[in-house]
C-alpha atoms as a PDB file:
ATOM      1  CA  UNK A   1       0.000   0.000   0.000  1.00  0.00           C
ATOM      2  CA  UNK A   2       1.233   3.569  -0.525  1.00  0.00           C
ATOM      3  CA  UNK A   3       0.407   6.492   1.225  1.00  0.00           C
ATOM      4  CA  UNK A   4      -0.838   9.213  -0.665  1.00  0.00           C
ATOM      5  CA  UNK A   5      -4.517  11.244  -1.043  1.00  0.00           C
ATOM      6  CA  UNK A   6      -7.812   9.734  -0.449  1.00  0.00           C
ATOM      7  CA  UNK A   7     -10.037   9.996  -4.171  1.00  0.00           C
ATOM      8  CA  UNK A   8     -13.180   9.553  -1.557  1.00  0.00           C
ATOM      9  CA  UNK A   9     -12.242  11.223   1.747  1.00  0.00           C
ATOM     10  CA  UNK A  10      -8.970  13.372   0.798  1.00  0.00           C
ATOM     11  CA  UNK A  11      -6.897  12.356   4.156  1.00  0.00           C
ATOM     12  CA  UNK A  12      -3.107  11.283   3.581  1.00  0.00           C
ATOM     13  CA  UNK A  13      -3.355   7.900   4.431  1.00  0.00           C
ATOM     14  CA  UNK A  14      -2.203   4.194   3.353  1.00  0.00           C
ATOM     15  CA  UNK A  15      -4.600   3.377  -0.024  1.00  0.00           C
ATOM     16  CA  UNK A  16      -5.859   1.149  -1.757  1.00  0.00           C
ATOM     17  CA  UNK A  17      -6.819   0.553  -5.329  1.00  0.00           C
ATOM     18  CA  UNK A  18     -10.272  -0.325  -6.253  1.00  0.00           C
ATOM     19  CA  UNK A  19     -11.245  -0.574 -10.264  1.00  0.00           C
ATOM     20  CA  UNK A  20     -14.491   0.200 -11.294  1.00  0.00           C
ATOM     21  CA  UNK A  21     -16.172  -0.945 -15.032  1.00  0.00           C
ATOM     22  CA  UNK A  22     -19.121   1.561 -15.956  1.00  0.00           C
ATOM     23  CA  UNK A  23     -21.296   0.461 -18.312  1.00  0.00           C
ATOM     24  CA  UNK A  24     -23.036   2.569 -20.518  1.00  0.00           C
ATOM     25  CA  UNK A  25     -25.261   3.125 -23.308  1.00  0.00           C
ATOM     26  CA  UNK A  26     -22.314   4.772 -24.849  1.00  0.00           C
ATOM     27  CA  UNK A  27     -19.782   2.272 -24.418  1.00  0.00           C
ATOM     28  CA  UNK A  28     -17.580   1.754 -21.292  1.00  0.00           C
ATOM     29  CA  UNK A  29     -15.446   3.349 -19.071  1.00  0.00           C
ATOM     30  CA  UNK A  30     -12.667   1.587 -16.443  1.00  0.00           C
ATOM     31  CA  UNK A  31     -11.945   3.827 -13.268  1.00  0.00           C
ATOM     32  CA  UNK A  32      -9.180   2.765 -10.901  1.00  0.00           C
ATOM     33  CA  UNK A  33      -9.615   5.167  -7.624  1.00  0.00           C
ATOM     34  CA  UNK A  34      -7.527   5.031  -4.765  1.00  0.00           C
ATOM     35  CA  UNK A  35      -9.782   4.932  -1.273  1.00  0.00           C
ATOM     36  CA  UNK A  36      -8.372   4.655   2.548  1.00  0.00           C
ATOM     37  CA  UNK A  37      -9.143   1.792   4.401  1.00  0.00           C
ATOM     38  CA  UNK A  38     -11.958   3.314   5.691  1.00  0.00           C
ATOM     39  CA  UNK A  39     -13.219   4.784   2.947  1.00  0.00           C
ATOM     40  CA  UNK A  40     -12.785   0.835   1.546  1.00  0.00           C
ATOM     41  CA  UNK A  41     -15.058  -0.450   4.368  1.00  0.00           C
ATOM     42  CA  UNK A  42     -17.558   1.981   3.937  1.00  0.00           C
ATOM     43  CA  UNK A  43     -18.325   1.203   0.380  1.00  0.00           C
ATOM     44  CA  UNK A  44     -18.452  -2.466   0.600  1.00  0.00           C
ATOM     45  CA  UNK A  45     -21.394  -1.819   3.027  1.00  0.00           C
ATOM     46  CA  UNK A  46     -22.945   0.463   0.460  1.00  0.00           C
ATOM     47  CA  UNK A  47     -22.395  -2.419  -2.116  1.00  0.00           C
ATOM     48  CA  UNK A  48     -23.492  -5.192  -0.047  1.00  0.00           C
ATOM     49  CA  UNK A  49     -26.654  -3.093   0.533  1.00  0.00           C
ATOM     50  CA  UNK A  50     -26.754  -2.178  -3.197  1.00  0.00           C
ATOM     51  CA  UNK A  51     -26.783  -6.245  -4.141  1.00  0.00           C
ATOM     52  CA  UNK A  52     -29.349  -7.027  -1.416  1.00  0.00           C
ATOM     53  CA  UNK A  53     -31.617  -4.822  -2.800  1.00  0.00           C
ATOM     54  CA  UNK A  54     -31.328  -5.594  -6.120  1.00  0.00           C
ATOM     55  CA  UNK A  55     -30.845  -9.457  -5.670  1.00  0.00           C
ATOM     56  CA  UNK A  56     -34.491 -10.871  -6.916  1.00  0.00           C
ATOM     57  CA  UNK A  57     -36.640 -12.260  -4.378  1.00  0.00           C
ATOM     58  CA  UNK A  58     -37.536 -15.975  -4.535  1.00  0.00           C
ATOM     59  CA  UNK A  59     -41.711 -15.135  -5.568  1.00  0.00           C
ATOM     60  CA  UNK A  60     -39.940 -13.467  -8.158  1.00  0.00           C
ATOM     61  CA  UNK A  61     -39.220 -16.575  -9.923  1.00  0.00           C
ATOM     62  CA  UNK A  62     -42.786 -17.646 -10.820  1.00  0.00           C
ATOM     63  CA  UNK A  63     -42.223 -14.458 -12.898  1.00  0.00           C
ATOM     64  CA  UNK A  64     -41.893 -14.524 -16.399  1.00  0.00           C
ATOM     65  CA  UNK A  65     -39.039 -12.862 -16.811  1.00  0.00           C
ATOM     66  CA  UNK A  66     -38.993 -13.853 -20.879  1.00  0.00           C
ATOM     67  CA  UNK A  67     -39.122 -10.728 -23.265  1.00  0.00           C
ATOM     68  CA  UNK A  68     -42.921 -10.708 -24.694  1.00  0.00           C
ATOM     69  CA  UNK A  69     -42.925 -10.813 -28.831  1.00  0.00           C
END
């Protein structure tokens, strides 16, 4: 790890590097930011809130989820 500025927080801390793929209607973009540790453990909370939320349900399966013609 190397110490340097926080992209999220902007402390001087150790960092590390997390890459990001954003996917677009325009194409796609790769970000690699650099977050403190804590900055780190606060977004994988957000993100494990983000995938609980989106995660389908199981009565969501007697949905069709085929695309109607």
């Amino acid at each position: 790890m190397n110490i340097d500025i926080c992209d999220r927080c902007g402390e001087k801390k150790p960092l590390e590097t997390y890459s990001y793929r954003v996917v677009a209607e325009d194409g796609t973009i790769n970000l690699d930011v650099k977050y403190c540790t804590d900055c780190c453990d606060e977004i994988e909370e957000l993100m494990k809130a983000c995938l609980l939320y989106t995660s389908p349900s199981p009565r969501d399966a007697t949905l069709s989820r085929k695309p109607s013609c």
